[in-house]
N, C-alpha and C. Protein backbone atom coordinates (compact mmCIF):
# COMPACT_ATOMS: atom_id res chain seq x y z
N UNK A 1 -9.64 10.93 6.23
CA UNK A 1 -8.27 10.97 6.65
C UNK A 1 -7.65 12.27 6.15
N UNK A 2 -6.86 12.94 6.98
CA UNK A 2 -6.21 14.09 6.87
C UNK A 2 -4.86 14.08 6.52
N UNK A 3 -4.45 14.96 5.88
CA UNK A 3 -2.72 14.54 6.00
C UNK A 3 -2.07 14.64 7.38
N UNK A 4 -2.59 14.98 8.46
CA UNK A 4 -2.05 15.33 9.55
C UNK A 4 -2.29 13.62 10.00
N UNK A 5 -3.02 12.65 10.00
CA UNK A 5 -3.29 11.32 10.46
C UNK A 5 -2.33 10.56 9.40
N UNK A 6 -2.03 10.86 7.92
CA UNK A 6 -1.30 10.28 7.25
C UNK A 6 0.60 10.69 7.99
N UNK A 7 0.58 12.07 8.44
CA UNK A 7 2.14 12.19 9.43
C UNK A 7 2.82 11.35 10.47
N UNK A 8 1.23 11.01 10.98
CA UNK A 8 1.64 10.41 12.03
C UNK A 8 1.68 9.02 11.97
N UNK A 9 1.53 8.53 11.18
CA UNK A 9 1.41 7.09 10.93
C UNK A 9 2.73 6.10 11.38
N UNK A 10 2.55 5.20 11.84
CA UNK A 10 4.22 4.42 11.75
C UNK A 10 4.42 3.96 10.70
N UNK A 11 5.86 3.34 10.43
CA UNK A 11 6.23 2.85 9.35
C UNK A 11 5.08 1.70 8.72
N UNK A 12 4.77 0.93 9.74
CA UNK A 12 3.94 0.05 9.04
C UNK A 12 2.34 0.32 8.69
N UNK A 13 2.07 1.26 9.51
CA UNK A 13 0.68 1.74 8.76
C UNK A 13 1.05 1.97 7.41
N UNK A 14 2.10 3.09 7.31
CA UNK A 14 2.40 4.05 5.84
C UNK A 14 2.53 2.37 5.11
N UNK A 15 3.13 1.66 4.77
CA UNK A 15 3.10 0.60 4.07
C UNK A 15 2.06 -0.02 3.99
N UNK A 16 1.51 -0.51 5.09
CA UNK A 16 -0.04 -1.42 4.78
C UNK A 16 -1.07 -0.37 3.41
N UNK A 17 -1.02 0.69 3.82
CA UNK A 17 -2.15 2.21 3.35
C UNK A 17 -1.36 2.00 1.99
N UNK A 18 -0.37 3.01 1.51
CA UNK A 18 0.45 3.49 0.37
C UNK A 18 1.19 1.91 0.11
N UNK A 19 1.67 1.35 0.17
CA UNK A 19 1.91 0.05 0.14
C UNK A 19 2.31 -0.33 -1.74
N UNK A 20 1.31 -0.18 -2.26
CA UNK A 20 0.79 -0.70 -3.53
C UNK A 20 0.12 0.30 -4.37
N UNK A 21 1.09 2.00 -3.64
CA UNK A 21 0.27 2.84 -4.33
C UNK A 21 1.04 2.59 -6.13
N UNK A 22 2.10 2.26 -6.01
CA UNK A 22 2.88 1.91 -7.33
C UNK A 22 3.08 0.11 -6.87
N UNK A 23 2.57 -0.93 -7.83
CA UNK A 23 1.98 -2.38 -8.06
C UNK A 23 3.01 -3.20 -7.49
N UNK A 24 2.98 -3.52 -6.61
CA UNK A 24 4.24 -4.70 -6.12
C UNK A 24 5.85 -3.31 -5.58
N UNK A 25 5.49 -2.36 -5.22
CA UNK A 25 7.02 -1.99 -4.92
C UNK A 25 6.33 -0.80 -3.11
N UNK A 26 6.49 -1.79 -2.40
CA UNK A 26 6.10 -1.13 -0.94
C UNK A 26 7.16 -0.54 -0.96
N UNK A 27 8.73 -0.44 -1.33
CA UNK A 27 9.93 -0.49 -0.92
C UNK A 27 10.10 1.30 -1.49
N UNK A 28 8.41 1.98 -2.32
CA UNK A 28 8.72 2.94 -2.46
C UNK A 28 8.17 3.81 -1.79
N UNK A 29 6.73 3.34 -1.14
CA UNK A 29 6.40 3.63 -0.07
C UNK A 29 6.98 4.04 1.38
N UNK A 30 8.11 2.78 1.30
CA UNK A 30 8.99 2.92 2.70
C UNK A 30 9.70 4.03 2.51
N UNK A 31 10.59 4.02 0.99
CA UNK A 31 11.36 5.48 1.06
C UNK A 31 10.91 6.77 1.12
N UNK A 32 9.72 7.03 0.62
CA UNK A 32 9.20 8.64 0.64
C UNK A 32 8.93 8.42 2.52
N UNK A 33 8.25 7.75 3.16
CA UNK A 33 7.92 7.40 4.81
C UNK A 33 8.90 8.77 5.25
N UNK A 34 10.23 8.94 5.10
CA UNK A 34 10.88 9.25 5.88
C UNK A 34 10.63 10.92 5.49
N UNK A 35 10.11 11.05 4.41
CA UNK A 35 9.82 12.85 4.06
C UNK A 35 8.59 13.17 4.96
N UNK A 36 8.28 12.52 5.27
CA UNK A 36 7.37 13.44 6.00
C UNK A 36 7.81 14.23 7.08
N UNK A 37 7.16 15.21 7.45
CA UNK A 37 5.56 15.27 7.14
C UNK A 37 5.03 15.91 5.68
N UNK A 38 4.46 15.39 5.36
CA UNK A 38 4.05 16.04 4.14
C UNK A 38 2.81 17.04 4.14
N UNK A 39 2.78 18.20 3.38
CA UNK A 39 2.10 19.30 3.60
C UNK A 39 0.84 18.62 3.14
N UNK A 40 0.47 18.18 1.64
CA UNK A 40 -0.89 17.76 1.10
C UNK A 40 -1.07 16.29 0.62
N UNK A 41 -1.97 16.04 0.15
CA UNK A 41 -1.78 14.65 -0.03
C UNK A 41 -1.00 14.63 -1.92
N UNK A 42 -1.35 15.66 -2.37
CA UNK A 42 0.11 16.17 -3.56
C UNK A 42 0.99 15.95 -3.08
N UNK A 43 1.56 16.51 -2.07
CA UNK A 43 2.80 16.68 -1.88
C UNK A 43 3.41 14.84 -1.44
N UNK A 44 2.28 14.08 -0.82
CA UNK A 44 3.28 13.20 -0.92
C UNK A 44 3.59 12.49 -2.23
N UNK A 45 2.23 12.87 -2.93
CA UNK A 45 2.35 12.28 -4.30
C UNK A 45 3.23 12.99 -5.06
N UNK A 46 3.65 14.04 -5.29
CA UNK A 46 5.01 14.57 -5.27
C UNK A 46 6.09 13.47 -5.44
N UNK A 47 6.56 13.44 -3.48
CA UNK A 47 7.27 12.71 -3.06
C UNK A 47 7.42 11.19 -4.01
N UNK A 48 6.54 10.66 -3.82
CA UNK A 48 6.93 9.16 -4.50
C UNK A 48 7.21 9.76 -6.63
N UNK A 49 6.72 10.27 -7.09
CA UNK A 49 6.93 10.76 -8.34
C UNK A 49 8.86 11.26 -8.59
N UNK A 50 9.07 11.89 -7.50
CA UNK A 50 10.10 12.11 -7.52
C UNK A 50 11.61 11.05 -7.55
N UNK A 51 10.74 10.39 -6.45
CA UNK A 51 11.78 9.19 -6.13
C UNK A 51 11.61 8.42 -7.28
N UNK A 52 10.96 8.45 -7.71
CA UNK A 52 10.72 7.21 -9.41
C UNK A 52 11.52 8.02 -10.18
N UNK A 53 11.60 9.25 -10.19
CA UNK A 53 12.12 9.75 -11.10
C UNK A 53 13.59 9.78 -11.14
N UNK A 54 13.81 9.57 -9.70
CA UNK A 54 15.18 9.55 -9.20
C UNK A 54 16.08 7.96 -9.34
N UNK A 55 15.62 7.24 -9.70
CA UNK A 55 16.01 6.15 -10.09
C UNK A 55 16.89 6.14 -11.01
N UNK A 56 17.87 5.18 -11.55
CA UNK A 56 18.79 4.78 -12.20
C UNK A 56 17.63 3.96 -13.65
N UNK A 57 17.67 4.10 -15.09
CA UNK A 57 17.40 3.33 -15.92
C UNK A 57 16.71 1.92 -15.44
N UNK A 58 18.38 1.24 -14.51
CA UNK A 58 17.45 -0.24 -14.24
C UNK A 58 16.05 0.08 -13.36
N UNK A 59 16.52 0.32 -12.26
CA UNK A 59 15.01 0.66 -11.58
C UNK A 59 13.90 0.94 -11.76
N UNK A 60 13.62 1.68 -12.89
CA UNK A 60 12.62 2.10 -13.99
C UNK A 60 11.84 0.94 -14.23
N UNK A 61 13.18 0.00 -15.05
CA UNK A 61 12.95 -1.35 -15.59
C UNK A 61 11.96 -2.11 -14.34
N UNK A 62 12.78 -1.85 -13.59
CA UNK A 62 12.31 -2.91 -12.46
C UNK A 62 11.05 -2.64 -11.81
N UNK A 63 10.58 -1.43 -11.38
CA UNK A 63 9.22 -1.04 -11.35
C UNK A 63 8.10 -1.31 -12.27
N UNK A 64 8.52 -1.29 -13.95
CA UNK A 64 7.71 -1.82 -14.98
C UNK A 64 7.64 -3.23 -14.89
N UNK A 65 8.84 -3.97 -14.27
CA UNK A 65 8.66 -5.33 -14.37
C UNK A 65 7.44 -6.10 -13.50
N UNK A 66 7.38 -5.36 -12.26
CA UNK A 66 6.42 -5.62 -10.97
C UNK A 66 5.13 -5.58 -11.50
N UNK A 67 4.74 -4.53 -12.74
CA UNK A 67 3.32 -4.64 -13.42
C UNK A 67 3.07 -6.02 -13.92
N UNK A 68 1.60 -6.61 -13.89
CA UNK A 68 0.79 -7.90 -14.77
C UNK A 68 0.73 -7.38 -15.87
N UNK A 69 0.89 -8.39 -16.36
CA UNK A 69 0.11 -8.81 -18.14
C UNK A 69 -0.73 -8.35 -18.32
N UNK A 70 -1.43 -7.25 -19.34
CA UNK A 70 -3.15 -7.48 -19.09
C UNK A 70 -3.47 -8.17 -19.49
N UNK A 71 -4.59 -8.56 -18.90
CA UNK A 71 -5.73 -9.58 -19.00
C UNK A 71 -4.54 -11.29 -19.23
N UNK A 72 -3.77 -10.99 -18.33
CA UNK A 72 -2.53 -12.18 -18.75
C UNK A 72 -2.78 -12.91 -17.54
N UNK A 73 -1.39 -14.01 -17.15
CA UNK A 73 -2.02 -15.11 -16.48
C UNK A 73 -2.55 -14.67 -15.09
N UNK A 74 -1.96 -13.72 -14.47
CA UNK A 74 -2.46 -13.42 -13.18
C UNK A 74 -3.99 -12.97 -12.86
N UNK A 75 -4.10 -12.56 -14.16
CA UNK A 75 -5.76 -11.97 -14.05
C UNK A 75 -6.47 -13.63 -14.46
N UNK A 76 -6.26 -14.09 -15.63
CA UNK A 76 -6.67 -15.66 -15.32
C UNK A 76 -6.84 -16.90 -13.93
N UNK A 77 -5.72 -16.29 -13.13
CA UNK A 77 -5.61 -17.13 -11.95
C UNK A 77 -6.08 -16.42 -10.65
N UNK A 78 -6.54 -15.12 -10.77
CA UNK A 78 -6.94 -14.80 -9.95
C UNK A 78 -6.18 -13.92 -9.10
N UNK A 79 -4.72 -14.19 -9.11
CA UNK A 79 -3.86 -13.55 -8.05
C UNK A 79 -3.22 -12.44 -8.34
N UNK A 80 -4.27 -11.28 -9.46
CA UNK A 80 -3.64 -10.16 -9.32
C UNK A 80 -4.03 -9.48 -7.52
N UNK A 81 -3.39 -8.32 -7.59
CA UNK A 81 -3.52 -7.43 -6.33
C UNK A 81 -5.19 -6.93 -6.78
N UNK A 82 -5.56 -6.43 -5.59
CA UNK A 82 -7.39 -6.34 -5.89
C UNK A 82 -6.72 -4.57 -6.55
N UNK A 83 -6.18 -4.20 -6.34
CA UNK A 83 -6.21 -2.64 -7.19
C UNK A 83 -6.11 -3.03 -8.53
N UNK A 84 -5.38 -3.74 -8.99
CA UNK A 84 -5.16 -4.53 -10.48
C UNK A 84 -6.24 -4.76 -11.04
N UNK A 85 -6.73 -6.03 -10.33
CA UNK A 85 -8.46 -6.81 -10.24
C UNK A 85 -8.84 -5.53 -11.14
N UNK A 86 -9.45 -4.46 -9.89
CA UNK A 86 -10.57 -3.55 -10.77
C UNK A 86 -10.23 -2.45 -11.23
N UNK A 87 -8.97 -2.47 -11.61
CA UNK A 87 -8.40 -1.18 -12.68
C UNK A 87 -8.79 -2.35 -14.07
N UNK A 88 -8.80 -3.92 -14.01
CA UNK A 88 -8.78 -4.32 -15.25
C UNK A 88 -10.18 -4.94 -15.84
N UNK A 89 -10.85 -4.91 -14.94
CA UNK A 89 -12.32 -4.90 -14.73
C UNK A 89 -13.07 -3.63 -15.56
N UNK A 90 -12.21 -2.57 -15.01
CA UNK A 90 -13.09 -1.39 -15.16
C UNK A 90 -12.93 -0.94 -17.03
N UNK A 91 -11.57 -1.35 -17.35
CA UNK A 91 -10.99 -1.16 -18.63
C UNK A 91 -12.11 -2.97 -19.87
N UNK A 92 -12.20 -3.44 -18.92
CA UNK A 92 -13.21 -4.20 -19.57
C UNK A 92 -12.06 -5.54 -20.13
N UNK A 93 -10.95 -5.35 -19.63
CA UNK A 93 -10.55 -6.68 -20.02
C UNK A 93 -10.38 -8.11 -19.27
N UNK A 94 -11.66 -8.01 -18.41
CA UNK A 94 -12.24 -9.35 -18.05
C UNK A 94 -13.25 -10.05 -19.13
N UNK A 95 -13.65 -9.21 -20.25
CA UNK A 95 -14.97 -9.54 -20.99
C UNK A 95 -14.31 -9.69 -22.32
N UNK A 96 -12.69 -10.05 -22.40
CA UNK A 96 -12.66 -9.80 -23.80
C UNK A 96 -13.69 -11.31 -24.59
N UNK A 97 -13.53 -11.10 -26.02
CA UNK A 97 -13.52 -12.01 -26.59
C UNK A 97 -12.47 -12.96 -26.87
N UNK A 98 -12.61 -14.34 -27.17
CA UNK A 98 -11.37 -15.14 -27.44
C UNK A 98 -10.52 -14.46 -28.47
N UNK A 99 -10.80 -13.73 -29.31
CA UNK A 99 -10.04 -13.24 -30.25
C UNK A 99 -9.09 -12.21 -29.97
N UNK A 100 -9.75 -11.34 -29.06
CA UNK A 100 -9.43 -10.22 -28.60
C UNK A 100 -8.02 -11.15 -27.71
N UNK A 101 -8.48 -11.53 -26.38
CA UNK A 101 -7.18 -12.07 -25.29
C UNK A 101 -6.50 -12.62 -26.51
N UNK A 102 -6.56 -13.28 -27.71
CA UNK A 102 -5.26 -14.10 -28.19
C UNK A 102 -4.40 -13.21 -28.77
N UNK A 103 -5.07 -11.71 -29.32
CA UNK A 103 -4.56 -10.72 -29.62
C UNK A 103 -3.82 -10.51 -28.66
N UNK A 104 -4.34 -9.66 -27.78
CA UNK A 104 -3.79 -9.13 -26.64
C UNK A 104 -2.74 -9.74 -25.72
N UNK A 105 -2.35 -10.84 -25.80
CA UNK A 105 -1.42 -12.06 -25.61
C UNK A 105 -0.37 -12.18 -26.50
N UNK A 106 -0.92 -12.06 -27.75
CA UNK A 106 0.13 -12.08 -28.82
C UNK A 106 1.28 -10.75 -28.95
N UNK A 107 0.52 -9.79 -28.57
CA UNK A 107 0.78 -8.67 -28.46
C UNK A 107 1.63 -7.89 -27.17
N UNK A 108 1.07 -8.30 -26.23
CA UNK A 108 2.10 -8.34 -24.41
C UNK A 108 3.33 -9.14 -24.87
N UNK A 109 3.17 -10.24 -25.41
CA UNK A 109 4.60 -11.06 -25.80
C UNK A 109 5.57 -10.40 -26.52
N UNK A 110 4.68 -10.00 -27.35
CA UNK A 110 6.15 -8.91 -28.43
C UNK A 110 6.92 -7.87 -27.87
N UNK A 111 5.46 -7.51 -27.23
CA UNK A 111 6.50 -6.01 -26.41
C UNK A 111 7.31 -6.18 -25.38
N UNK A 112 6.94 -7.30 -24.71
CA UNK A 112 7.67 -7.74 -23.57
C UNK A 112 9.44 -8.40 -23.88
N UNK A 113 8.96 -9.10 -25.19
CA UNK A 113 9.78 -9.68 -25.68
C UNK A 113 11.10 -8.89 -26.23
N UNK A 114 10.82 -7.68 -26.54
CA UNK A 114 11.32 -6.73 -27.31
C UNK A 114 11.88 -6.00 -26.14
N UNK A 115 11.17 -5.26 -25.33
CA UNK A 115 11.23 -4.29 -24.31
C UNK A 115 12.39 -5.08 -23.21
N UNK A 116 11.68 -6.30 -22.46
CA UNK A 116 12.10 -6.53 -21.38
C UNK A 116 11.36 -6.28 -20.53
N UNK A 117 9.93 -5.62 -20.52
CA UNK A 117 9.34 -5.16 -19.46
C UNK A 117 7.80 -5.69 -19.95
N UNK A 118 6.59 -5.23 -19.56
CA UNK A 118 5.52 -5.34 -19.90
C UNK A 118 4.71 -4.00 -20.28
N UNK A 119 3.57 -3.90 -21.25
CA UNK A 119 3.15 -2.74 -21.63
C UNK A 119 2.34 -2.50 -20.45
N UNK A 120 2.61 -1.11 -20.01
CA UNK A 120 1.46 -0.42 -19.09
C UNK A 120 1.40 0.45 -19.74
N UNK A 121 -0.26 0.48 -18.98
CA UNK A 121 -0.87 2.28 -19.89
C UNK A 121 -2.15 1.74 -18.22
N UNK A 122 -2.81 3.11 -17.95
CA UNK A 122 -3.39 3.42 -17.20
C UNK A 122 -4.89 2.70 -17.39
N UNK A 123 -5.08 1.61 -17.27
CA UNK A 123 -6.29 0.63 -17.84
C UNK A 123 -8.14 1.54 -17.29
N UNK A 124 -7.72 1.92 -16.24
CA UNK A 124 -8.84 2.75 -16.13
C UNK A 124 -9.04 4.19 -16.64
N UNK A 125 -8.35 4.67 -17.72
CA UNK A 125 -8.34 5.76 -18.29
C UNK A 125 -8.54 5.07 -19.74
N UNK A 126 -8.87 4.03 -19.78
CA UNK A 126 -9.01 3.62 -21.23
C UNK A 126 -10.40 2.71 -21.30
N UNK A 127 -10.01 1.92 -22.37
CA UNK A 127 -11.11 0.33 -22.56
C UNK A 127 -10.24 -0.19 -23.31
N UNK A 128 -11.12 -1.43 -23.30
CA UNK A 128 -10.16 -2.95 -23.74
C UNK A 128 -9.53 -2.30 -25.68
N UNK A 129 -10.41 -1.79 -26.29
CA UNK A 129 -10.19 -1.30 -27.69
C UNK A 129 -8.98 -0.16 -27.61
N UNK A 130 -9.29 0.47 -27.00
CA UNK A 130 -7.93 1.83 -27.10
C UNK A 130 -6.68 1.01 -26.64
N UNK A 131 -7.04 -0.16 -25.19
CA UNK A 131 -5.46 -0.69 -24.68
C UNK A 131 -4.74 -1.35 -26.45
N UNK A 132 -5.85 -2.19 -26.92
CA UNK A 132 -5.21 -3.09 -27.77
C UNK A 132 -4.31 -1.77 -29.05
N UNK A 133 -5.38 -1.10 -29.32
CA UNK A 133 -4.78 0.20 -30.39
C UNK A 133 -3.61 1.04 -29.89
N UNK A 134 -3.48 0.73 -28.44
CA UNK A 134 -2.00 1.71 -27.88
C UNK A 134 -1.15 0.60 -27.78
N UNK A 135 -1.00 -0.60 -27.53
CA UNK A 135 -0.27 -1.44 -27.66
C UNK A 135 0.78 -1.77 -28.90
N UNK A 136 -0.20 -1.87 -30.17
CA UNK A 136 -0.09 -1.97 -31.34
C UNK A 136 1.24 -0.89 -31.74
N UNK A 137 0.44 -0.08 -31.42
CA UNK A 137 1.33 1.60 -31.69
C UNK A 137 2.43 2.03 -31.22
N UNK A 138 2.39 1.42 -29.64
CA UNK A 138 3.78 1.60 -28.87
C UNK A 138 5.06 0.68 -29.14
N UNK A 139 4.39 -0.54 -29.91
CA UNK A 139 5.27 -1.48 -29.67
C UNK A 139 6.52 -0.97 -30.80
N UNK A 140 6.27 0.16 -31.80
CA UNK A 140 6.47 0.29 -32.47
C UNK A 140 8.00 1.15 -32.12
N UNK A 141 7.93 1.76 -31.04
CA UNK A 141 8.92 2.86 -30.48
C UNK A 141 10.02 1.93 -29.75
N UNK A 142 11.26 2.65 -29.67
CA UNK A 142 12.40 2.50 -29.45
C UNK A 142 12.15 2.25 -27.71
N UNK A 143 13.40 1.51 -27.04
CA UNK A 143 13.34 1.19 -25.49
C UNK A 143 13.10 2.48 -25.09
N UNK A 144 14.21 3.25 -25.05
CA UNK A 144 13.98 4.38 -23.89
C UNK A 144 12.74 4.82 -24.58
N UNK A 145 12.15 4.86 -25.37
CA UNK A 145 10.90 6.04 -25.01
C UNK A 145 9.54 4.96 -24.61
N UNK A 146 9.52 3.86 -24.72
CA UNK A 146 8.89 3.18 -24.02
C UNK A 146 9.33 3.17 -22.41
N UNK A 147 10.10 3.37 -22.08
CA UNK A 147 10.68 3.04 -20.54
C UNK A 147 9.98 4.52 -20.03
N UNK A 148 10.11 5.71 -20.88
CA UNK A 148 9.57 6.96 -20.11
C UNK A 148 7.80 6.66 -20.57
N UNK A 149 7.29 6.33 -21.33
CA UNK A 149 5.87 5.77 -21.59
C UNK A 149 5.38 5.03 -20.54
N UNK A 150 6.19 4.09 -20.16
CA UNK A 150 5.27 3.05 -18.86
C UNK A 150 5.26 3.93 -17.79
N UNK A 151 7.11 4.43 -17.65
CA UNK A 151 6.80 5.43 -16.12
C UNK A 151 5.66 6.26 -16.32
N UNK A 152 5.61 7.31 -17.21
CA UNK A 152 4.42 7.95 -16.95
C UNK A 152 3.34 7.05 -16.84
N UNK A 153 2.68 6.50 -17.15
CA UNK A 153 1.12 5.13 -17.10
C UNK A 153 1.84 5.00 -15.85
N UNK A 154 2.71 4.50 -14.84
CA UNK A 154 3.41 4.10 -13.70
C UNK A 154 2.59 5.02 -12.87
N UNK A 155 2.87 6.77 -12.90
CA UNK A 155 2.68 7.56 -12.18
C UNK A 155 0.90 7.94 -12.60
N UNK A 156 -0.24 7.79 -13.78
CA UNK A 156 -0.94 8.04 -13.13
C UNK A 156 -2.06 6.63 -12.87
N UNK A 157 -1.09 5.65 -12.75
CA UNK A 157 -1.67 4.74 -12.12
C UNK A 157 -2.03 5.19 -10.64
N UNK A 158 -0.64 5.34 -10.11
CA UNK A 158 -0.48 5.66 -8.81
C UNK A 158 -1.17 7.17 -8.49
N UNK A 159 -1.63 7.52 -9.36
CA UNK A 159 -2.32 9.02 -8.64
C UNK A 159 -3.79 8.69 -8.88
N UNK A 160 -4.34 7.88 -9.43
CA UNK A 160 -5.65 7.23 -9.49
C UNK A 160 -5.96 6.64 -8.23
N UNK A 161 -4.38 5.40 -7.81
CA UNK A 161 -4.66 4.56 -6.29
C UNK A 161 -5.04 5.63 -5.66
N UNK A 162 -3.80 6.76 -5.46
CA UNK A 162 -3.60 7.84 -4.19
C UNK A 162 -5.07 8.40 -3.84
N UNK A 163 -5.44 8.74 -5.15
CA UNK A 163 -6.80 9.46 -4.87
C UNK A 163 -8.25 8.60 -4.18
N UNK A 164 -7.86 6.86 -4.60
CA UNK A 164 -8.88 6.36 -4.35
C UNK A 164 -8.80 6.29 -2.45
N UNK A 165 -7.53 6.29 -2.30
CA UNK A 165 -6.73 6.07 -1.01
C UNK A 165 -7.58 7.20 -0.07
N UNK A 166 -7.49 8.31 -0.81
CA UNK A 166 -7.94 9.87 -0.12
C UNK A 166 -9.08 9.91 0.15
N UNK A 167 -9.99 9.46 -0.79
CA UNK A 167 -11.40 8.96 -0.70
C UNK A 167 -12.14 7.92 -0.04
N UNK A 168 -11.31 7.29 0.18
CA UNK A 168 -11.97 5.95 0.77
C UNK A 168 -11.68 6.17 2.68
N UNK A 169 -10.63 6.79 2.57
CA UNK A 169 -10.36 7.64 4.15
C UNK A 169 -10.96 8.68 4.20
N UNK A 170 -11.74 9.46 3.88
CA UNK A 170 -11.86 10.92 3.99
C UNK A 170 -12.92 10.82 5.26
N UNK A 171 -12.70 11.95 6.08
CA UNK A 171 -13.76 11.87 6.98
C UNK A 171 -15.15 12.36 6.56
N UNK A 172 -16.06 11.57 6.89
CA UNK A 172 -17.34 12.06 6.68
C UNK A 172 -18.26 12.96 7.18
N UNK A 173 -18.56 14.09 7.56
CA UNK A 173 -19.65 14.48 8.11
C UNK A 173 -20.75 13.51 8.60
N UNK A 174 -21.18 13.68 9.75
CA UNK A 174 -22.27 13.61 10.36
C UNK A 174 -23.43 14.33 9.93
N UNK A 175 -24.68 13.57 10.49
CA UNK A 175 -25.84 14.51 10.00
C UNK A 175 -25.94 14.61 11.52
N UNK A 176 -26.42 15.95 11.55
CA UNK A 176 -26.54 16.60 12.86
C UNK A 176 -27.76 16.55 13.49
């Protein structure tokens, strides 16, 4: 896929595709829709970075809120989003130990509890040991600099999707 096939897209392609490039919020997808055309596939990633950035405090909130628990009940029940699934797969916190999830439970609660939001950090740029040791550490910091902490984990969540997005469309060569 080219960015010239990503221009032309209708509204509801661009949503089905980019949709869930940031976890539960299509509604940011829909708003960058209207910048196009976009020159690269940066540039739309640009675009949505910007608009996050362009948000009001709550909104922030509210984008962090749309993130799961790790390894919390949705991954227990099955009904995370499949990008979730194997960003939390890949970070290894399908395999914790019982000790580990009661940690890691104990630990989402505080910050959540504290924050208002849930801890994100980029689960496929880590493993189950570094999430629990950044958890620990963050919980430790004041709201706003946690609120700019998740957005960033927010944005290269979403540049991990984007890229998988780019890849999984890319046209292939033929063997001739």
């Amino acid at each position: 896929m080219d960015i010239k096939a990503v221009n032309s897209m209708s509204y509801e392609e661009f949503i089905d595709l980019f949709g869930n490039a940031v976890e539960k919020c299509p509604l940011i997808a829909g708003a960058i829709w209207s910048k196009r055309p976009f020159t690269t596939f940066v540039d739309l990633e640009t675009s949505i970075f910007e608009f996050i950035d362009s948000l009001p405090q709550t909104g922030k909130e509210g984008i962090l809120r749309c993130l799961p628990d790790l390894a919390g009940r949705e991954l227990q029940s099955g009904t995370l989003s499949a990008e979730s699934q194997k960003e939390q797969v890949q970070a290894g916190l399908t395999s914790l130990s019982h000790e580990e999830q009661e940690k890691l439970h104990q630990f989402n609660s505080l910050y959540k509890n504290k924050l208002g939001f849930p801890f994100v950090i980029a689960a496929r740029m880590s493993d189950k040991s570094k999430i629990l040791q950044d958890l620990t550490a963050r919980i430790q910091n004041p709201p706003l600099q946690e609120l700019y902490n998740g957005i960033e984990e927010v944005k290269k969540i979403c540049h991990l999707r984007l890229q998988d997005i780019h890849c999984k469309h890319a046209v292939r060569p033929t063997n001739p």
